[in-house]
PDB file of N, CA and C in Angstrom:
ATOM      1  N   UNK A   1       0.853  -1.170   0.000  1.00  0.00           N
ATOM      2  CA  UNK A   1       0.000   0.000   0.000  1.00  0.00           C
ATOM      3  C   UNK A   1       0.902   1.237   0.000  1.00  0.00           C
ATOM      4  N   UNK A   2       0.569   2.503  -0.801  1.00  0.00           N
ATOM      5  CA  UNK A   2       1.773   3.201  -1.046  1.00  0.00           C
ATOM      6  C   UNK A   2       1.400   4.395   0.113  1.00  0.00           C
ATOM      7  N   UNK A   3       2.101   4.974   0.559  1.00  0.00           N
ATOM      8  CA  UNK A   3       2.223   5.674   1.942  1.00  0.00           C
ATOM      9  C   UNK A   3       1.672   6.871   1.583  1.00  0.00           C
ATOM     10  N   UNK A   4       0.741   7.623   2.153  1.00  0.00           N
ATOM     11  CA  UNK A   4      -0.161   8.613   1.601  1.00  0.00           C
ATOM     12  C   UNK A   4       0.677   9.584   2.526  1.00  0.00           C
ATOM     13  N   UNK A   5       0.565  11.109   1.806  1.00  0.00           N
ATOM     14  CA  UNK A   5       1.138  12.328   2.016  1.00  0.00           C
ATOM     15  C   UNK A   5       0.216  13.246   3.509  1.00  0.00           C
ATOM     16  N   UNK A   6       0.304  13.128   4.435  1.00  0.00           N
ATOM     17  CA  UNK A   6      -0.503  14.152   5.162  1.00  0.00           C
ATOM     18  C   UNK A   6      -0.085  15.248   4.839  1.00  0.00           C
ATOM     19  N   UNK A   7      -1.169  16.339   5.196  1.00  0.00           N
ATOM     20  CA  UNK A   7      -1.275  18.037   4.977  1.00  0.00           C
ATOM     21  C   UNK A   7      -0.980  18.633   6.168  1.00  0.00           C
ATOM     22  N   UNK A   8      -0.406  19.146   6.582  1.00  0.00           N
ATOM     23  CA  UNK A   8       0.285  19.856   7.077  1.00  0.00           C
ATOM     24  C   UNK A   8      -0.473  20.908   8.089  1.00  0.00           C
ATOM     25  N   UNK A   9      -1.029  21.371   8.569  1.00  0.00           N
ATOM     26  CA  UNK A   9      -1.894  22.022   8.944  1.00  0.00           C
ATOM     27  C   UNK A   9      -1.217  23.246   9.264  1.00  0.00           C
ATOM     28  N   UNK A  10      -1.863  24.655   8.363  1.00  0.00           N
ATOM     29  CA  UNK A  10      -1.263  25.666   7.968  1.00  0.00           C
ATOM     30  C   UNK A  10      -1.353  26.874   9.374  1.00  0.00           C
ATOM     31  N   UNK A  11      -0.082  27.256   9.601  1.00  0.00           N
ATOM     32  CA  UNK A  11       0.460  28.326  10.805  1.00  0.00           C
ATOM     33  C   UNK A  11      -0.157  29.557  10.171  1.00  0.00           C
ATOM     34  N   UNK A  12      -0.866  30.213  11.226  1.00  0.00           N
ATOM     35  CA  UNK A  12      -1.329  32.109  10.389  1.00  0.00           C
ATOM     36  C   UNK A  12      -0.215  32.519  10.264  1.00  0.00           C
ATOM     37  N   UNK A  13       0.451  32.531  11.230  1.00  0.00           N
ATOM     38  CA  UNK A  13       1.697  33.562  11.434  1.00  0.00           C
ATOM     39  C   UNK A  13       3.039  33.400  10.008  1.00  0.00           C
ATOM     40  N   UNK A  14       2.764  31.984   9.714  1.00  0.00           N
ATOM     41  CA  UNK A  14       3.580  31.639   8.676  1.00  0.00           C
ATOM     42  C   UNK A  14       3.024  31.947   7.301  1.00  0.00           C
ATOM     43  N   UNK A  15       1.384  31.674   7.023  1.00  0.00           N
ATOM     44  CA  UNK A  15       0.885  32.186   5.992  1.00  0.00           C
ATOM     45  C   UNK A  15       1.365  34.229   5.692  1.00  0.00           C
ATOM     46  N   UNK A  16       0.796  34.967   7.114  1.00  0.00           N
ATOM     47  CA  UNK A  16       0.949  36.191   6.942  1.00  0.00           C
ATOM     48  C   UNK A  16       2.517  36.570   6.706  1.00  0.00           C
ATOM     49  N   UNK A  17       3.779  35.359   7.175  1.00  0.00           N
ATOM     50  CA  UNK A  17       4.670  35.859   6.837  1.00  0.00           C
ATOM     51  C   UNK A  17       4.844  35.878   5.004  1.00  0.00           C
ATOM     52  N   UNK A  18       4.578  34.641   4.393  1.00  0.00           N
ATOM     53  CA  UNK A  18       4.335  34.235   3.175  1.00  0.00           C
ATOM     54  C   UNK A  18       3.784  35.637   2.018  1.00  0.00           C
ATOM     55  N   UNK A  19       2.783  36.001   2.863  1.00  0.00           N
ATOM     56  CA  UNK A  19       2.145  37.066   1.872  1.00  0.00           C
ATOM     57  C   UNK A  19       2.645  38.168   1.562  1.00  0.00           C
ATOM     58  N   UNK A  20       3.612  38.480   3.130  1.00  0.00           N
ATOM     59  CA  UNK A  20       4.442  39.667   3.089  1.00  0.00           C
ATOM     60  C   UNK A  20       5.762  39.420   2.476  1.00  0.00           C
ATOM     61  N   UNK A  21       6.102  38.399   2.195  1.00  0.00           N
ATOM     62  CA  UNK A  21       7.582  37.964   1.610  1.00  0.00           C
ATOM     63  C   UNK A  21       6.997  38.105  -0.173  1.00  0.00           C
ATOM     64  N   UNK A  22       5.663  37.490  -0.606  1.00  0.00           N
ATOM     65  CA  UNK A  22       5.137  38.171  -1.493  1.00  0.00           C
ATOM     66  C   UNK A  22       5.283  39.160  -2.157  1.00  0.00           C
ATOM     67  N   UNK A  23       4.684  39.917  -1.399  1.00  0.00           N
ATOM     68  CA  UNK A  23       4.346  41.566  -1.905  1.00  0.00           C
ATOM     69  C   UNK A  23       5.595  42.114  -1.882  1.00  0.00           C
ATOM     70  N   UNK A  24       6.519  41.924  -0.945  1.00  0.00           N
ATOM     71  CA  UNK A  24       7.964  42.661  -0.956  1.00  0.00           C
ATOM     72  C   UNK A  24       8.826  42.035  -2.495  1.00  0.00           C
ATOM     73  N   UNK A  25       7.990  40.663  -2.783  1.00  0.00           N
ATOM     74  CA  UNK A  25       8.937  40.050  -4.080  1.00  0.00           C
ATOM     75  C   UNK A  25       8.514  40.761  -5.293  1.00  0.00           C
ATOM     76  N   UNK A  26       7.089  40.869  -5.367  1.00  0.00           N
ATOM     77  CA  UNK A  26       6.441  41.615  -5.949  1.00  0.00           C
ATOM     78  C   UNK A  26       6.987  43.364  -6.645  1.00  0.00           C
ATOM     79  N   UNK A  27       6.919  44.031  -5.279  1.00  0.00           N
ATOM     80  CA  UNK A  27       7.495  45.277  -5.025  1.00  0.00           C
ATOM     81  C   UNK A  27       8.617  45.557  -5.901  1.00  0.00           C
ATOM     82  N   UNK A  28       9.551  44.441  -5.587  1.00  0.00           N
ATOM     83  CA  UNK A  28      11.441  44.080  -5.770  1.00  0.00           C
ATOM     84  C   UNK A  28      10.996  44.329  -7.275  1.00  0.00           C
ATOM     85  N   UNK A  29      10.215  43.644  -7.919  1.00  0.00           N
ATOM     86  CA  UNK A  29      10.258  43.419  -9.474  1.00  0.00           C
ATOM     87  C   UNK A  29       9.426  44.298 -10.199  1.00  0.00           C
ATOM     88  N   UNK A  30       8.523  45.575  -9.952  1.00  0.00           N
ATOM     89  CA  UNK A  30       8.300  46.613  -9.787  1.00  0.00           C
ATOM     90  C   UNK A  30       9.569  47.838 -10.153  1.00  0.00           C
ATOM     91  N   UNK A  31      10.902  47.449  -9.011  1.00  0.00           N
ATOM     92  CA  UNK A  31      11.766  48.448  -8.913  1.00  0.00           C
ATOM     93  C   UNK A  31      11.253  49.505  -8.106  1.00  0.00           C
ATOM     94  N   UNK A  32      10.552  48.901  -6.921  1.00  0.00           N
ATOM     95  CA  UNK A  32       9.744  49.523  -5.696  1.00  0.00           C
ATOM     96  C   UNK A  32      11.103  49.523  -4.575  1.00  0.00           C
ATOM     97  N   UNK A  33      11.004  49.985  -3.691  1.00  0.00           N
ATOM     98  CA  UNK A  33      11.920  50.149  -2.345  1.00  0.00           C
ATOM     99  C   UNK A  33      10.770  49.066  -1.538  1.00  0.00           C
ATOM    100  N   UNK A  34      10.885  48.239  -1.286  1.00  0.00           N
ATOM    101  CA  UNK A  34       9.935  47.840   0.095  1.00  0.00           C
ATOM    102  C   UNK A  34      10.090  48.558   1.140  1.00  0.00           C
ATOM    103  N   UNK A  35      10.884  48.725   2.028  1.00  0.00           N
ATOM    104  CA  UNK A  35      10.375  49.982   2.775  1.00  0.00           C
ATOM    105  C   UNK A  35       9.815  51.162   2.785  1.00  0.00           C
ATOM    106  N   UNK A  36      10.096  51.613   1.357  1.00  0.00           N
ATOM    107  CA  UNK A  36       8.524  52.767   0.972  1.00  0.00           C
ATOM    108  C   UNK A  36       7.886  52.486   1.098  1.00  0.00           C
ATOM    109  N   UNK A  37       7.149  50.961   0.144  1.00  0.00           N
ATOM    110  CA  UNK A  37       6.210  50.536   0.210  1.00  0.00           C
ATOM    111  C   UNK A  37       5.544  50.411   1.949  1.00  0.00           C
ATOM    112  N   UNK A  38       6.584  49.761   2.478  1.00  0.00           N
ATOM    113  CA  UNK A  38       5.392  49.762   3.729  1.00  0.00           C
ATOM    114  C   UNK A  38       5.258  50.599   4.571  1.00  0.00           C
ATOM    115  N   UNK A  39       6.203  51.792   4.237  1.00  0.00           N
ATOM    116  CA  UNK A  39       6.016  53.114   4.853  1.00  0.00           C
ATOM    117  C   UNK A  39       4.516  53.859   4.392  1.00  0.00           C
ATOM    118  N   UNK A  40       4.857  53.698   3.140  1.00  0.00           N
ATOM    119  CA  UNK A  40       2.892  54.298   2.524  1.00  0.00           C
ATOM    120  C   UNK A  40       1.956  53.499   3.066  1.00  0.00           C
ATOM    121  N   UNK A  41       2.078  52.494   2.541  1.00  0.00           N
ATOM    122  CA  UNK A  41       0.914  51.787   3.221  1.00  0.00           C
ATOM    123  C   UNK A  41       0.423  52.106   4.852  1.00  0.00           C
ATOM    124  N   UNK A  42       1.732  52.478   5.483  1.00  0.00           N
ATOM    125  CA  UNK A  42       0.985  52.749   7.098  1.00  0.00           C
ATOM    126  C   UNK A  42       0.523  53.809   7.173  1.00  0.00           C
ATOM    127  N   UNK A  43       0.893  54.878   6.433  1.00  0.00           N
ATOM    128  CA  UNK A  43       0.528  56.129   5.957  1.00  0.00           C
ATOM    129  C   UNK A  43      -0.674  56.459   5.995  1.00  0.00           C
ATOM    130  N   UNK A  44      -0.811  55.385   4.768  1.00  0.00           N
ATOM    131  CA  UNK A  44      -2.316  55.611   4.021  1.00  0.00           C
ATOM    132  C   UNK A  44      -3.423  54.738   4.773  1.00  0.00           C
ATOM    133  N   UNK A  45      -3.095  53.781   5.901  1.00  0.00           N
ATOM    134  CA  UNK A  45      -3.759  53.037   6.552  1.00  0.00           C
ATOM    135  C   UNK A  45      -4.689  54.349   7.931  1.00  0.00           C
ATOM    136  N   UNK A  46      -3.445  54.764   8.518  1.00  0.00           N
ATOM    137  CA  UNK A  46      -4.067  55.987   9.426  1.00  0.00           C
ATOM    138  C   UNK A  46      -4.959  57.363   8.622  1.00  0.00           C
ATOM    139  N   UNK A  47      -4.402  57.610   7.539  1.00  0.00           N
ATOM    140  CA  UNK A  47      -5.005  59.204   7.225  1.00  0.00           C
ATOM    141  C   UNK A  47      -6.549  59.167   6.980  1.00  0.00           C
ATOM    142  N   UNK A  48      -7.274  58.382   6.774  1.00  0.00           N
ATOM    143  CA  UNK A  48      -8.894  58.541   6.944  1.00  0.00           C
ATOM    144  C   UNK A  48      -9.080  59.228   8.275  1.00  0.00           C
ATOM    145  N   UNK A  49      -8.370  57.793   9.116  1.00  0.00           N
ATOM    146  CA  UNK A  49      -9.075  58.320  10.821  1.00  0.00           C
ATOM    147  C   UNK A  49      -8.435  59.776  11.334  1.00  0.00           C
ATOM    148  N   UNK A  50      -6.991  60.352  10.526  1.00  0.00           N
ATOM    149  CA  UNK A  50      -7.200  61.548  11.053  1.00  0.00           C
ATOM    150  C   UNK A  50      -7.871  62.435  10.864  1.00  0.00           C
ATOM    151  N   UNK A  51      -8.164  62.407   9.527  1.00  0.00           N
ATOM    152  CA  UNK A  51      -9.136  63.288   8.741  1.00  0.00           C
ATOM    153  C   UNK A  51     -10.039  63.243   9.250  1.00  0.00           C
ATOM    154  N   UNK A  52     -10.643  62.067   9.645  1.00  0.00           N
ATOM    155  CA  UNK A  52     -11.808  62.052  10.611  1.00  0.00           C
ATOM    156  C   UNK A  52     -11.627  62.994  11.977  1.00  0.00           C
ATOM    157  N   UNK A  53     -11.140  62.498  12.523  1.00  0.00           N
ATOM    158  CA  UNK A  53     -10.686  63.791  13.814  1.00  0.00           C
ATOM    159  C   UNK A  53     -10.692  64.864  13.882  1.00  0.00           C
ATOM    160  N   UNK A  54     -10.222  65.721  12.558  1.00  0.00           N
ATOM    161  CA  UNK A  54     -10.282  66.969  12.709  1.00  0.00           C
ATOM    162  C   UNK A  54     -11.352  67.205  12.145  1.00  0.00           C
ATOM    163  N   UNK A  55     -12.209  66.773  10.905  1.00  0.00           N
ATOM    164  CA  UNK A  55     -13.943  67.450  11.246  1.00  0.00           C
ATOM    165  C   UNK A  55     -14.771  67.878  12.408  1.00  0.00           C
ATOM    166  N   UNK A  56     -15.340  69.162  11.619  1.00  0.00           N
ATOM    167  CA  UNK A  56     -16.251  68.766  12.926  1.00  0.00           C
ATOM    168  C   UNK A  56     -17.612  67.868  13.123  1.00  0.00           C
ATOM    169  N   UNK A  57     -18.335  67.871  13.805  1.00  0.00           N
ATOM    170  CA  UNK A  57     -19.527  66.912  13.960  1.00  0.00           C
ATOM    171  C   UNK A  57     -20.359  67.085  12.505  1.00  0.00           C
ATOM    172  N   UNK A  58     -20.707  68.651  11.922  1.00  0.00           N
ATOM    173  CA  UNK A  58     -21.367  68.791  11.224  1.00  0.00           C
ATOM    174  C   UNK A  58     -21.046  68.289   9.598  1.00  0.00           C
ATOM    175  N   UNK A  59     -19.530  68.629   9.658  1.00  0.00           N
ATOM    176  CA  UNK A  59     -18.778  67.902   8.894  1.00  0.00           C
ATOM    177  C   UNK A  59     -18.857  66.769   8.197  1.00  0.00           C
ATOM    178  N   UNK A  60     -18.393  66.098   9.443  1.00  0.00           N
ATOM    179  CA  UNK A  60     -17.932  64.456   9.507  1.00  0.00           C
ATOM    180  C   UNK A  60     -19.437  64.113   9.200  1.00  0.00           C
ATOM    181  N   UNK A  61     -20.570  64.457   9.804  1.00  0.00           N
ATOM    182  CA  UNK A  61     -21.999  64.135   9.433  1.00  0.00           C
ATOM    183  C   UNK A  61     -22.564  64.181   7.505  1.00  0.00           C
ATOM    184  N   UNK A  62     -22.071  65.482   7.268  1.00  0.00           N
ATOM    185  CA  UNK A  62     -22.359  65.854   5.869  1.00  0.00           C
ATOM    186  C   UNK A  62     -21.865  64.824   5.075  1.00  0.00           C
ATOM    187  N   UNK A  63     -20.519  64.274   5.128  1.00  0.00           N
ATOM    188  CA  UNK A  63     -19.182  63.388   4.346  1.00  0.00           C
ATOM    189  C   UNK A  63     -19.991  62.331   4.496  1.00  0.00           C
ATOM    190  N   UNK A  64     -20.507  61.705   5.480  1.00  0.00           N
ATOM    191  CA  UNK A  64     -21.148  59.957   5.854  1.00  0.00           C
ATOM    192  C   UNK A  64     -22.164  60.016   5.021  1.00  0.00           C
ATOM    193  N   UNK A  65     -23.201  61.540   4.672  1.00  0.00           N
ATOM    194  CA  UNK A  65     -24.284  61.641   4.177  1.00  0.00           C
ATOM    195  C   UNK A  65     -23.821  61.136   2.920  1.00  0.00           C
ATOM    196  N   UNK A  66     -23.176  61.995   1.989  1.00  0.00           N
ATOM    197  CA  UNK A  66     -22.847  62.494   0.669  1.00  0.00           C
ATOM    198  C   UNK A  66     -22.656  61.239   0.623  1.00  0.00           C
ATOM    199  N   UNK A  67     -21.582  60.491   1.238  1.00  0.00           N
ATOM    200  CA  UNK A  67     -21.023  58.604   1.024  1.00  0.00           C
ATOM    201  C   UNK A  67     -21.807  57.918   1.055  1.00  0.00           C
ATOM    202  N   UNK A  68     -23.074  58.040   2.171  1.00  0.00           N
ATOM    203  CA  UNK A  68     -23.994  56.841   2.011  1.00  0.00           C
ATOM    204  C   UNK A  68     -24.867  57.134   0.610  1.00  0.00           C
ATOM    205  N   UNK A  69     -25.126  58.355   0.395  1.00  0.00           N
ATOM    206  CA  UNK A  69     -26.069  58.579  -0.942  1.00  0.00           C
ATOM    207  C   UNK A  69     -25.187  58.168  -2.540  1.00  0.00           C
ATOM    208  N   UNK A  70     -24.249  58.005  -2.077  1.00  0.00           N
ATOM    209  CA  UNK A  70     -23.111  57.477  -3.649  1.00  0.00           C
ATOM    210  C   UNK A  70     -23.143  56.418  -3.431  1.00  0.00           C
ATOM    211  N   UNK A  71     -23.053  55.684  -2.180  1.00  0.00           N
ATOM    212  CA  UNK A  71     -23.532  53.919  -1.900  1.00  0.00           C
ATOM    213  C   UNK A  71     -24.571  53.489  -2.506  1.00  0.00           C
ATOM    214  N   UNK A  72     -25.879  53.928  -2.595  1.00  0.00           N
ATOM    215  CA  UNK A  72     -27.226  53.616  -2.578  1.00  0.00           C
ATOM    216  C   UNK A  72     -27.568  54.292  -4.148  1.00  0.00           C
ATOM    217  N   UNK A  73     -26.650  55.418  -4.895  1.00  0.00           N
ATOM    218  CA  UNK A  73     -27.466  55.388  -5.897  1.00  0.00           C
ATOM    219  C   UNK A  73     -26.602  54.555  -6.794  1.00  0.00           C
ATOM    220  N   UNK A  74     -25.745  53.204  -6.677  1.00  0.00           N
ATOM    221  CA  UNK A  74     -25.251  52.535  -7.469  1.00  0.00           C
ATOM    222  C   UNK A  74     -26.072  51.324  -7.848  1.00  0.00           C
ATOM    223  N   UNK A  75     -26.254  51.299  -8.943  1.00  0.00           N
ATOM    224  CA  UNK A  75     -27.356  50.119  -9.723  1.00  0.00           C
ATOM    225  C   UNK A  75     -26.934  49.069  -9.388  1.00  0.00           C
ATOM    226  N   UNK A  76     -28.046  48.237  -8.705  1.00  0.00           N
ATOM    227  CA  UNK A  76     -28.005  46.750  -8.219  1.00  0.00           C
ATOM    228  C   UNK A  76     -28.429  45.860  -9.092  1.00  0.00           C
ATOM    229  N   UNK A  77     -27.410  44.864  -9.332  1.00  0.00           N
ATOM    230  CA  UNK A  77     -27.972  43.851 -10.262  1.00  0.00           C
ATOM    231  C   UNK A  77     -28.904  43.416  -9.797  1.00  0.00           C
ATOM    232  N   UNK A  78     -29.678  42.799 -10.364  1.00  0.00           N
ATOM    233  CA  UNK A  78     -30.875  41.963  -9.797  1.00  0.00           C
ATOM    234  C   UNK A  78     -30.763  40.595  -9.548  1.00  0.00           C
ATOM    235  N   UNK A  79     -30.662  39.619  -8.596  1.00  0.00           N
ATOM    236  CA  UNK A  79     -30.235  38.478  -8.180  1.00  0.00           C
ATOM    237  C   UNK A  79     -31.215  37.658  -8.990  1.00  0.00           C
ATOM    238  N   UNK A  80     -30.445  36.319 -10.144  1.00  0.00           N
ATOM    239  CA  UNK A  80     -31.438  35.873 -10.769  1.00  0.00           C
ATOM    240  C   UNK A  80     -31.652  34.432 -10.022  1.00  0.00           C
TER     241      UNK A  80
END
């Protein structure tokens, strides 16, 4: 009987390292800096919520409005 292969049962920490060894390979072949890269990215990860912060209530209220009404007037397929 020929000896069957078990699977391995997959580590997060090793997958998330995987993805990031990825994107940095990715980056590399680009002719990206990876450390730019993940310098922007943290960048661009915080600047909503500051922007958020410095509105004021009436603001930050108007922006959610205007966003939810560009949400809702986008044409929904119809589920067949």
């Amino acid at each position: 009987m020929p000896k069957r292969s078990r699977k391995e049962k997959s580590d997060p920490n090793q997958s998330a390292f995987n993805v990031l060894k990825q994107m940095f390979k990715n980056a590399e072949a680009e002719g990206k800096d990876p450390l730019a890269v993940a310098l922007g990215r943290r960048g661009g990860l915080k600047g909503g919520h500051a922007r958020a912060a410095k509105l004021s209530k009436g603001e930050l209220s108007a922006s959610a409005s205007k966003a939810a009404k560009a949400r809702w007037a986008k044409s929904k397929k119809p589920v067949a």
